[in-house]
PDB file of N, CA and C in Angstrom:
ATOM      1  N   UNK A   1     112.707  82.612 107.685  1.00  0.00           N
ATOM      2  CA  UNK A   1     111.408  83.166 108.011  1.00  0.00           C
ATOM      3  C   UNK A   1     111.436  83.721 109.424  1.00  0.00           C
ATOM      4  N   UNK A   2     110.475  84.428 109.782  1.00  0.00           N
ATOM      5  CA  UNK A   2     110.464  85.287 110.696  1.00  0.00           C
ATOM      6  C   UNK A   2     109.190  85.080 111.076  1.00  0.00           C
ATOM      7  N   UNK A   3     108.740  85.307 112.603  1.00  0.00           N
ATOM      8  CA  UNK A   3     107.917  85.497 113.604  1.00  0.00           C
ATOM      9  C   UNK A   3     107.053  86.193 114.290  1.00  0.00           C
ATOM     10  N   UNK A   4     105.943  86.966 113.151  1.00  0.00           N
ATOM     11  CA  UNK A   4     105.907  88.715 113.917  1.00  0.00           C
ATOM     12  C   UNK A   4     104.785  89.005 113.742  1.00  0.00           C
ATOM     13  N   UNK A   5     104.613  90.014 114.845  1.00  0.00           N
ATOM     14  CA  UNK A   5     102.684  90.349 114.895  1.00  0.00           C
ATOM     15  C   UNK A   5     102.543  91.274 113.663  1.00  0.00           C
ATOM     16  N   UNK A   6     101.614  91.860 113.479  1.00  0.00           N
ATOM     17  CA  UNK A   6     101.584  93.066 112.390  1.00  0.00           C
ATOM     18  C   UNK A   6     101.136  94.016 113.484  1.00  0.00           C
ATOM     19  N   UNK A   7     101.477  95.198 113.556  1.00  0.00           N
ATOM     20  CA  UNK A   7     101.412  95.930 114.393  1.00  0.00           C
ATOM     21  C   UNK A   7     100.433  97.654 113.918  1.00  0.00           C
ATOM     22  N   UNK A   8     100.659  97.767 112.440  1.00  0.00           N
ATOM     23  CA  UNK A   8     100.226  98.512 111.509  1.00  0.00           C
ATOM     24  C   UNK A   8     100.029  98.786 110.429  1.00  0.00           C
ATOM     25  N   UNK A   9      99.724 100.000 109.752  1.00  0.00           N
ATOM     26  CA  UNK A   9      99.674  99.672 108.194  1.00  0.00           C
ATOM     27  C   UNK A   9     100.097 100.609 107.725  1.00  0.00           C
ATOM     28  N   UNK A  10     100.569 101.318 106.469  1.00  0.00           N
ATOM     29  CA  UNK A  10     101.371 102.273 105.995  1.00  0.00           C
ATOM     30  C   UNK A  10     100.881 102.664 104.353  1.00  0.00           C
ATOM     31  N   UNK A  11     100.795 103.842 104.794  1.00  0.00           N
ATOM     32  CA  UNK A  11     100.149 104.427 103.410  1.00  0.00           C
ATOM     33  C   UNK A  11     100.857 105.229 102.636  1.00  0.00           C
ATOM     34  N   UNK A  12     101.212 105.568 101.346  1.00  0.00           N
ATOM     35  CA  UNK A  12     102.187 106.392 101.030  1.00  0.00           C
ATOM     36  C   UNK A  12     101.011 106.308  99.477  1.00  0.00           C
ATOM     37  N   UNK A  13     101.035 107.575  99.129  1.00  0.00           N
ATOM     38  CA  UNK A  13     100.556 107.950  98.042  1.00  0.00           C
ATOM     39  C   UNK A  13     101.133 108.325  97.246  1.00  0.00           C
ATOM     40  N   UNK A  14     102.771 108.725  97.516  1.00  0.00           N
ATOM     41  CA  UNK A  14     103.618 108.634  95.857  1.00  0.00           C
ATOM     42  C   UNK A  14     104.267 107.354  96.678  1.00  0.00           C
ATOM     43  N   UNK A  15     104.734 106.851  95.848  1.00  0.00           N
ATOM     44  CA  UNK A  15     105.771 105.744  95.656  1.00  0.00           C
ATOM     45  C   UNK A  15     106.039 104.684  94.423  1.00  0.00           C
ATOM     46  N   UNK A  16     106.901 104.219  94.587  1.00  0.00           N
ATOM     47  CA  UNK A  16     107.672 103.502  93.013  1.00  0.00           C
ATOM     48  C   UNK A  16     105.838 102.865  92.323  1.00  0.00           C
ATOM     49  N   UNK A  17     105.951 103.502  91.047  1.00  0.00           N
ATOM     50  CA  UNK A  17     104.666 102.981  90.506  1.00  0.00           C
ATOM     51  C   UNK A  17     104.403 100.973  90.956  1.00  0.00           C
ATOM     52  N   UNK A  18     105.281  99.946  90.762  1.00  0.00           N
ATOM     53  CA  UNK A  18     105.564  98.835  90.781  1.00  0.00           C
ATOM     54  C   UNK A  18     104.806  98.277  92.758  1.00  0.00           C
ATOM     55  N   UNK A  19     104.816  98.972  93.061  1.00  0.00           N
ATOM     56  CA  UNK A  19     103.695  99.510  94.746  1.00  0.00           C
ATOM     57  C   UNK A  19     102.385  99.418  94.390  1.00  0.00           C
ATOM     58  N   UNK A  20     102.092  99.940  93.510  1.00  0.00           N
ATOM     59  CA  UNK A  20     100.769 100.161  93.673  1.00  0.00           C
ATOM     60  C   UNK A  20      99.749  98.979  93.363  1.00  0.00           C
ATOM     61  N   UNK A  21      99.119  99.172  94.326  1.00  0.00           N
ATOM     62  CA  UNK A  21      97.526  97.937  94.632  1.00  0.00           C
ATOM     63  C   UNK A  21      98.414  96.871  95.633  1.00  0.00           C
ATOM     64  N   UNK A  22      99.705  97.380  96.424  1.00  0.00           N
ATOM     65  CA  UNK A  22     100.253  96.344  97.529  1.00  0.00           C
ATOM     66  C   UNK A  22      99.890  97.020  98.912  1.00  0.00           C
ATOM     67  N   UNK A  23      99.038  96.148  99.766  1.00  0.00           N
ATOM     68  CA  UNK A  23      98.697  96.294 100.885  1.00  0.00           C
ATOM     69  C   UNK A  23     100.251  96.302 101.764  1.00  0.00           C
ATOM     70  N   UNK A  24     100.568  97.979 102.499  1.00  0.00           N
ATOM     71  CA  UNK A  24     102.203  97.469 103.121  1.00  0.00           C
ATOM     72  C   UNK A  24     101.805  97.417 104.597  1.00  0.00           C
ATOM     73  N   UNK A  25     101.950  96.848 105.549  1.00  0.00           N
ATOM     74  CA  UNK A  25     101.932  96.709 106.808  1.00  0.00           C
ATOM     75  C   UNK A  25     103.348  97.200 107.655  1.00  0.00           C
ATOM     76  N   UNK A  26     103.064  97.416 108.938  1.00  0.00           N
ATOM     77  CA  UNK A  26     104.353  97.715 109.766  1.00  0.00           C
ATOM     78  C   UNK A  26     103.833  96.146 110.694  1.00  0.00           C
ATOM     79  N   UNK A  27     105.108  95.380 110.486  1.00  0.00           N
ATOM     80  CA  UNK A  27     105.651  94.225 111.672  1.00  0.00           C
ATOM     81  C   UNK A  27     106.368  94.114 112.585  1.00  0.00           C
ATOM     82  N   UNK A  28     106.193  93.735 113.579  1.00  0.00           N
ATOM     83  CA  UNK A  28     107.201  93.638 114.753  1.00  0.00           C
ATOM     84  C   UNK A  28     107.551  91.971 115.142  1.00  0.00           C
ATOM     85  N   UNK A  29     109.108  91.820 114.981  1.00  0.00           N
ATOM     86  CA  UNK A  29     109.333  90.419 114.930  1.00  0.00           C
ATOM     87  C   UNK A  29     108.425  90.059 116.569  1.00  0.00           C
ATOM     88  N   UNK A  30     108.716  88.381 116.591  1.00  0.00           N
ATOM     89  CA  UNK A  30     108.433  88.224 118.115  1.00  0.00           C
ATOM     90  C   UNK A  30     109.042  86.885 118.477  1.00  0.00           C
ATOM     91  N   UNK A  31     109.548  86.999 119.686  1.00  0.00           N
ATOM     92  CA  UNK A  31     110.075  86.135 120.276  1.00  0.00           C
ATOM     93  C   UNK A  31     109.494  84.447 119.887  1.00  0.00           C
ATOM     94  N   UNK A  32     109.717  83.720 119.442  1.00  0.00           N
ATOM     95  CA  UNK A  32     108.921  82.428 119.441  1.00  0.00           C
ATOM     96  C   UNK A  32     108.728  81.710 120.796  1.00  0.00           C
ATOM     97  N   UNK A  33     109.738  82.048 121.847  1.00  0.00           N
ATOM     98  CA  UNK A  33     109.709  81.130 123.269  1.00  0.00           C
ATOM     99  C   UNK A  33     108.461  81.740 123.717  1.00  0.00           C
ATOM    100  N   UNK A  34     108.953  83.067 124.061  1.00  0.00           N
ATOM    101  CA  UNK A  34     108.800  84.028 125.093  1.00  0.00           C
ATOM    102  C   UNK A  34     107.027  84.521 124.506  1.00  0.00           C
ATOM    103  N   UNK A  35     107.057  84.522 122.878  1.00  0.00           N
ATOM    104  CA  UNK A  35     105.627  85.508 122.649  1.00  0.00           C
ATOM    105  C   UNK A  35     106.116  86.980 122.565  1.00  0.00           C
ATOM    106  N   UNK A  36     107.282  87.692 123.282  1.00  0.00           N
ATOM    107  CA  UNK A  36     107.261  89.103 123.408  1.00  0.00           C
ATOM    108  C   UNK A  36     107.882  89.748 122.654  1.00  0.00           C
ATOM    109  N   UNK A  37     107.183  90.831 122.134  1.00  0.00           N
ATOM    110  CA  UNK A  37     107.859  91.242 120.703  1.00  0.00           C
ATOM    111  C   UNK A  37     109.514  92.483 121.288  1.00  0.00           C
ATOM    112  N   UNK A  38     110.062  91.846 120.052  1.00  0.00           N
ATOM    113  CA  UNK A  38     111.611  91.960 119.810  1.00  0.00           C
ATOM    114  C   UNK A  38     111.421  93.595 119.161  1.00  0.00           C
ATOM    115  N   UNK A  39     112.743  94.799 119.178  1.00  0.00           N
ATOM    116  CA  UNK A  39     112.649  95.479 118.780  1.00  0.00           C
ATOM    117  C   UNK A  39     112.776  95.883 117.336  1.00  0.00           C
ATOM    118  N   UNK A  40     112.907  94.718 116.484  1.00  0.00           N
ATOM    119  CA  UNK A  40     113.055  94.446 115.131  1.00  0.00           C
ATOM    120  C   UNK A  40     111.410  94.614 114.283  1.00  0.00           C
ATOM    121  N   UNK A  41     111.132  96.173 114.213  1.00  0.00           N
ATOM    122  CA  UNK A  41     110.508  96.351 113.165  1.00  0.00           C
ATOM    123  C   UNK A  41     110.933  96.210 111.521  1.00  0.00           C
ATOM    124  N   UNK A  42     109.341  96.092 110.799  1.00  0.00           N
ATOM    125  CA  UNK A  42     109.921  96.325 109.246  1.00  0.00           C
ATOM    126  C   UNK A  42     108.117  95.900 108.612  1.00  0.00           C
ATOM    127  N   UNK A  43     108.452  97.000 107.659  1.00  0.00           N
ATOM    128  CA  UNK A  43     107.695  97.016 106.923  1.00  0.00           C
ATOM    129  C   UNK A  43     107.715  96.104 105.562  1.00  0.00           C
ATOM    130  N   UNK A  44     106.388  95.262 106.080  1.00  0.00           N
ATOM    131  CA  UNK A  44     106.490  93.649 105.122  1.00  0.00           C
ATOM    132  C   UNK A  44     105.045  93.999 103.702  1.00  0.00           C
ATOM    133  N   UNK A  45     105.283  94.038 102.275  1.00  0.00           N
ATOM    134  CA  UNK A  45     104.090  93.498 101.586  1.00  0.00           C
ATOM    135  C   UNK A  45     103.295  92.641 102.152  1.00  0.00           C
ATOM    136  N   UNK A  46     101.919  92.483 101.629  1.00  0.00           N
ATOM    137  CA  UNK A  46     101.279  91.303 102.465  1.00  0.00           C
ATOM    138  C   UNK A  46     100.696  90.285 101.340  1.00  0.00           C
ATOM    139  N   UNK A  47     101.147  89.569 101.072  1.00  0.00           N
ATOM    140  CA  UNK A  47     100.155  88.390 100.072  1.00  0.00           C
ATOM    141  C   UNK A  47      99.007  87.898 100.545  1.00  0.00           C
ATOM    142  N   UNK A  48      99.163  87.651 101.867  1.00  0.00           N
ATOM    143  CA  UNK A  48      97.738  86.737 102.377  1.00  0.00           C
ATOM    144  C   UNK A  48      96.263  87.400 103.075  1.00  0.00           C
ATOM    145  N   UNK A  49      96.690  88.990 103.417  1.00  0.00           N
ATOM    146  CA  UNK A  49      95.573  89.740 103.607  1.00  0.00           C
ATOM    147  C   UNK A  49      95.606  89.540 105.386  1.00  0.00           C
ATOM    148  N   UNK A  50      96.650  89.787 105.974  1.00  0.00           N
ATOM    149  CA  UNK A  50      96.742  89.822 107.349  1.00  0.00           C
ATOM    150  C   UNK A  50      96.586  91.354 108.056  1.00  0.00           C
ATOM    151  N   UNK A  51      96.102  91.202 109.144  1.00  0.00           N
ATOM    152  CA  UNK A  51      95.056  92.213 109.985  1.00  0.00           C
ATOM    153  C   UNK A  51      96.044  92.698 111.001  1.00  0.00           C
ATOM    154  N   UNK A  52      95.640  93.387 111.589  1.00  0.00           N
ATOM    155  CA  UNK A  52      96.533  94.325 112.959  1.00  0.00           C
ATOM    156  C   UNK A  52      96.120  93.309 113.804  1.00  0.00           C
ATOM    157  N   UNK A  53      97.479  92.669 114.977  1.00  0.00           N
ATOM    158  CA  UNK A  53      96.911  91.732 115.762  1.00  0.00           C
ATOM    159  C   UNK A  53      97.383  90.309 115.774  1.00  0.00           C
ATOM    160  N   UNK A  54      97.424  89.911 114.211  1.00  0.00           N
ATOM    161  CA  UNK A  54      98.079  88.550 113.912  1.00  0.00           C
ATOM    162  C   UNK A  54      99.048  88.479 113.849  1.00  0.00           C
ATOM    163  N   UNK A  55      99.698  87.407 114.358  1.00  0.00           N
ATOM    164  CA  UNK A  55     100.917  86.607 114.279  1.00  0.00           C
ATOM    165  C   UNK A  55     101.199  86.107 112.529  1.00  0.00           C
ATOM    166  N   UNK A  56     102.007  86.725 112.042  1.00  0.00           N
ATOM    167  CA  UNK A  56     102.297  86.201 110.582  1.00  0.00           C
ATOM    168  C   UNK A  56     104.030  85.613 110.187  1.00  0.00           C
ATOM    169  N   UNK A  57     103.932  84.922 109.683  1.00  0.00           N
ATOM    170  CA  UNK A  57     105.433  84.463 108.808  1.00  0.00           C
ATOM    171  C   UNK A  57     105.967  85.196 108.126  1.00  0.00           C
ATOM    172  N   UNK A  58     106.702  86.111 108.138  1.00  0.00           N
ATOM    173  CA  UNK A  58     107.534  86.774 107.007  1.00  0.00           C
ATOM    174  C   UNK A  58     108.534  86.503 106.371  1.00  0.00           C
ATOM    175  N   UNK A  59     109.237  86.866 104.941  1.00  0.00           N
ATOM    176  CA  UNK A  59     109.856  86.285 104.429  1.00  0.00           C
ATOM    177  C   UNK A  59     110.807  87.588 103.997  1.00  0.00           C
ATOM    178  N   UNK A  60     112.355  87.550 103.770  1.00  0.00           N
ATOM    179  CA  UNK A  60     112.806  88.706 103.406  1.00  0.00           C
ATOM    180  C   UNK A  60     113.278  88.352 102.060  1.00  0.00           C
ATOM    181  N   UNK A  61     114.048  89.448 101.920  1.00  0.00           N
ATOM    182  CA  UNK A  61     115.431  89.471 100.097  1.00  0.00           C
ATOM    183  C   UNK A  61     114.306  88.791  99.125  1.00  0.00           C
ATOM    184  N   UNK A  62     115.617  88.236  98.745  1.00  0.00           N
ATOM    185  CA  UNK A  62     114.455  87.515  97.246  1.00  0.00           C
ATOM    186  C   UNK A  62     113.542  86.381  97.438  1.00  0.00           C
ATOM    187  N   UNK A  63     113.261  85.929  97.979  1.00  0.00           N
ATOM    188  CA  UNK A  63     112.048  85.042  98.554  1.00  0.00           C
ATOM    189  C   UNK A  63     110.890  86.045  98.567  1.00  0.00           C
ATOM    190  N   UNK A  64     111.002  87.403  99.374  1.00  0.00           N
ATOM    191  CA  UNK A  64     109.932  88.071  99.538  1.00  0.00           C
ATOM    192  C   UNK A  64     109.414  88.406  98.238  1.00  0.00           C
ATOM    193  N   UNK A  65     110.153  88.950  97.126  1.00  0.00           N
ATOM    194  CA  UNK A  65     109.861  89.281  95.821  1.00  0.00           C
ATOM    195  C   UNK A  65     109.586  88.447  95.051  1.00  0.00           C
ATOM    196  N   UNK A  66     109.673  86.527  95.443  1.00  0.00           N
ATOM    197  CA  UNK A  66     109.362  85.742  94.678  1.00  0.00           C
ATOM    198  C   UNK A  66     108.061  85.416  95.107  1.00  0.00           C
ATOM    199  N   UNK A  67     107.539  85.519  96.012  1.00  0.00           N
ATOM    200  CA  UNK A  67     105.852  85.444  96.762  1.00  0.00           C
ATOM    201  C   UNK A  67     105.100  86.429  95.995  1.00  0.00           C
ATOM    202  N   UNK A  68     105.479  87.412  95.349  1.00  0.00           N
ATOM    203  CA  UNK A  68     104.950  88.006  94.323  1.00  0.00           C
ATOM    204  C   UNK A  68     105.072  87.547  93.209  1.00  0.00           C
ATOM    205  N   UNK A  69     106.411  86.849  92.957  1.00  0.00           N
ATOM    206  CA  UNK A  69     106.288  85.990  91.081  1.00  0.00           C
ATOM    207  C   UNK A  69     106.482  86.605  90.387  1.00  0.00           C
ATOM    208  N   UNK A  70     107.549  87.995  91.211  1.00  0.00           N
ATOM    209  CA  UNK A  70     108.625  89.221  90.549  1.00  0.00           C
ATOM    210  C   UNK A  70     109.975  89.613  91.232  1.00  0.00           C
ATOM    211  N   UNK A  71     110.735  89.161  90.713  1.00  0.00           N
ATOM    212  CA  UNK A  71     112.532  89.275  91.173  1.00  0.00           C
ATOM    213  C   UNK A  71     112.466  91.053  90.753  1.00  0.00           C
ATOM    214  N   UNK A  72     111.446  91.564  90.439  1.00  0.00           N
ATOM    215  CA  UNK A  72     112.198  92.920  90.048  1.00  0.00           C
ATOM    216  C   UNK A  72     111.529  93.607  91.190  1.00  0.00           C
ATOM    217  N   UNK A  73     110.515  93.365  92.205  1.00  0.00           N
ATOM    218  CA  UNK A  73     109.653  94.286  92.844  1.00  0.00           C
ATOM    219  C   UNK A  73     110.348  94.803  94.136  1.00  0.00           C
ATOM    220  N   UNK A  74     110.240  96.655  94.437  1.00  0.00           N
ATOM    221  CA  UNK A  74     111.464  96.882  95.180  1.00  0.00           C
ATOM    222  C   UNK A  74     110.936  96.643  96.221  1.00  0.00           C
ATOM    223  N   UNK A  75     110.730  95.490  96.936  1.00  0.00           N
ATOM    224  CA  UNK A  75     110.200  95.241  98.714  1.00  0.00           C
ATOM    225  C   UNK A  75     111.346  94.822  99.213  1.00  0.00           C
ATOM    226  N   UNK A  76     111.694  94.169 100.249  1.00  0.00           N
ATOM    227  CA  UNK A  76     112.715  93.532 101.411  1.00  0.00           C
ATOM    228  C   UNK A  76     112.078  92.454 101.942  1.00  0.00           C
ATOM    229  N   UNK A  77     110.935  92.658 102.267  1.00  0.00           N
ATOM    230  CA  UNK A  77     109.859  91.873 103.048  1.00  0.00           C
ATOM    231  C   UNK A  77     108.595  91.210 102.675  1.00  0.00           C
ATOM    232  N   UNK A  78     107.848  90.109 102.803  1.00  0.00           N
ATOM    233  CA  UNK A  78     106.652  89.955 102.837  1.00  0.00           C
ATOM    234  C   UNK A  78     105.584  89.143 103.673  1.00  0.00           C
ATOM    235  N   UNK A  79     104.556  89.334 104.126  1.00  0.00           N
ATOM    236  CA  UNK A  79     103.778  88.486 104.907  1.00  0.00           C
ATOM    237  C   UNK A  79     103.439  87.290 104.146  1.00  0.00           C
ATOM    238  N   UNK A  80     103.940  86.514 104.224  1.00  0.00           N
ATOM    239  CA  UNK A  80     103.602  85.229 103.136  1.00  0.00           C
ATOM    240  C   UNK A  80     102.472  84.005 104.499  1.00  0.00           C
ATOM    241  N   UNK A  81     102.611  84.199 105.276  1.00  0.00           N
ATOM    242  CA  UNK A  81     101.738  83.238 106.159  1.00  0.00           C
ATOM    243  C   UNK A  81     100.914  84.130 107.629  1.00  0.00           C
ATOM    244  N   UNK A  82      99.337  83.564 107.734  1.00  0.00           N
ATOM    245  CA  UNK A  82      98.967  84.016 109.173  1.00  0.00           C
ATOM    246  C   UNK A  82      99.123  82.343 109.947  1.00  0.00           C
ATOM    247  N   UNK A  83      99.679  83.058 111.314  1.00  0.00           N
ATOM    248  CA  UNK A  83      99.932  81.809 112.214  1.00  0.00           C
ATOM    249  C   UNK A  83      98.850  81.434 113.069  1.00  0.00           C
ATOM    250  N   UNK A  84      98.088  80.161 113.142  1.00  0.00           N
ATOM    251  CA  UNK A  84      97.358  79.949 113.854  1.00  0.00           C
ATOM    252  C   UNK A  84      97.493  79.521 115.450  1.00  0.00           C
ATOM    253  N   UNK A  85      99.247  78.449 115.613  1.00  0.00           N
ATOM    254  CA  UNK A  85      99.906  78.334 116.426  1.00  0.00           C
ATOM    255  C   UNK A  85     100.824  77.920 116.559  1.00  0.00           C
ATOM    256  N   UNK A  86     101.337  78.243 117.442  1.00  0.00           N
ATOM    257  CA  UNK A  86     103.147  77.949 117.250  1.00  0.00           C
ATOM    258  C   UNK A  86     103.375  76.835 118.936  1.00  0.00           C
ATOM    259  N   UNK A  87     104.134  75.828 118.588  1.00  0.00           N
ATOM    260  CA  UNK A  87     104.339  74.725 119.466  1.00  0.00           C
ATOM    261  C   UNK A  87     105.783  74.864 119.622  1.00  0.00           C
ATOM    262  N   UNK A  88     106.474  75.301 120.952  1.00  0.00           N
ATOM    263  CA  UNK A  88     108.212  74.668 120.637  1.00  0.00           C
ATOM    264  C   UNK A  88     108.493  73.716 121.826  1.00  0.00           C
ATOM    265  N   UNK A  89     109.172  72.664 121.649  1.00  0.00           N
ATOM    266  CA  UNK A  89     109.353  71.970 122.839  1.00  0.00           C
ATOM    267  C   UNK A  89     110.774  72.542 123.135  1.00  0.00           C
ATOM    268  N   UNK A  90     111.000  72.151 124.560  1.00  0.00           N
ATOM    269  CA  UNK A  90     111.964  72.590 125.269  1.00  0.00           C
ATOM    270  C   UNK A  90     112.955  71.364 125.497  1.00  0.00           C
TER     271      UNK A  90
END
């Protein structure tokens, strides 16, 4: 899992029929120490209905396509959690 604000959202009006009615967002990982986002964008599905702004959990490969409860759906990514807070001890 991964660490990352949502940064945007992405609209595409043709794409693989198996897309359609999926909210896609643009994410930017983020540092867990530091807070500061890493240059590792990617565009994640969203299951949980996360906003521009939040800190969310992402999930990639087949995990991401199983948060849908479809091994066939063509994503990479998905927002499977919003983070309320993150604790790391040192």
């Amino acid at each position: 899992m991964l660490i990352c604000e949502v940064v945007g959202h992405v609209w595409a009006t043709k794409k693989e029929a198996e897309l359609n009615g999926m909210k896609l967002m643009v994410v930017q990982q983020v540092d867990h120490a530091s807070g500061k986002k890493k240059e590792n964008t990617l565009v994640a599905a969203d299951v949980v209905g996360a906003g521009i702004g939040e800190k969310v959990l992402v999930v990639s490969g087949s995990t991401a396509r199983r948060a849908f409860g479809n091994d066939n759906l063509p994503i990479d990514a998905a927002i499977v959690g919003i983070i309320d807070s993150v604790e790391v001890g040192i």
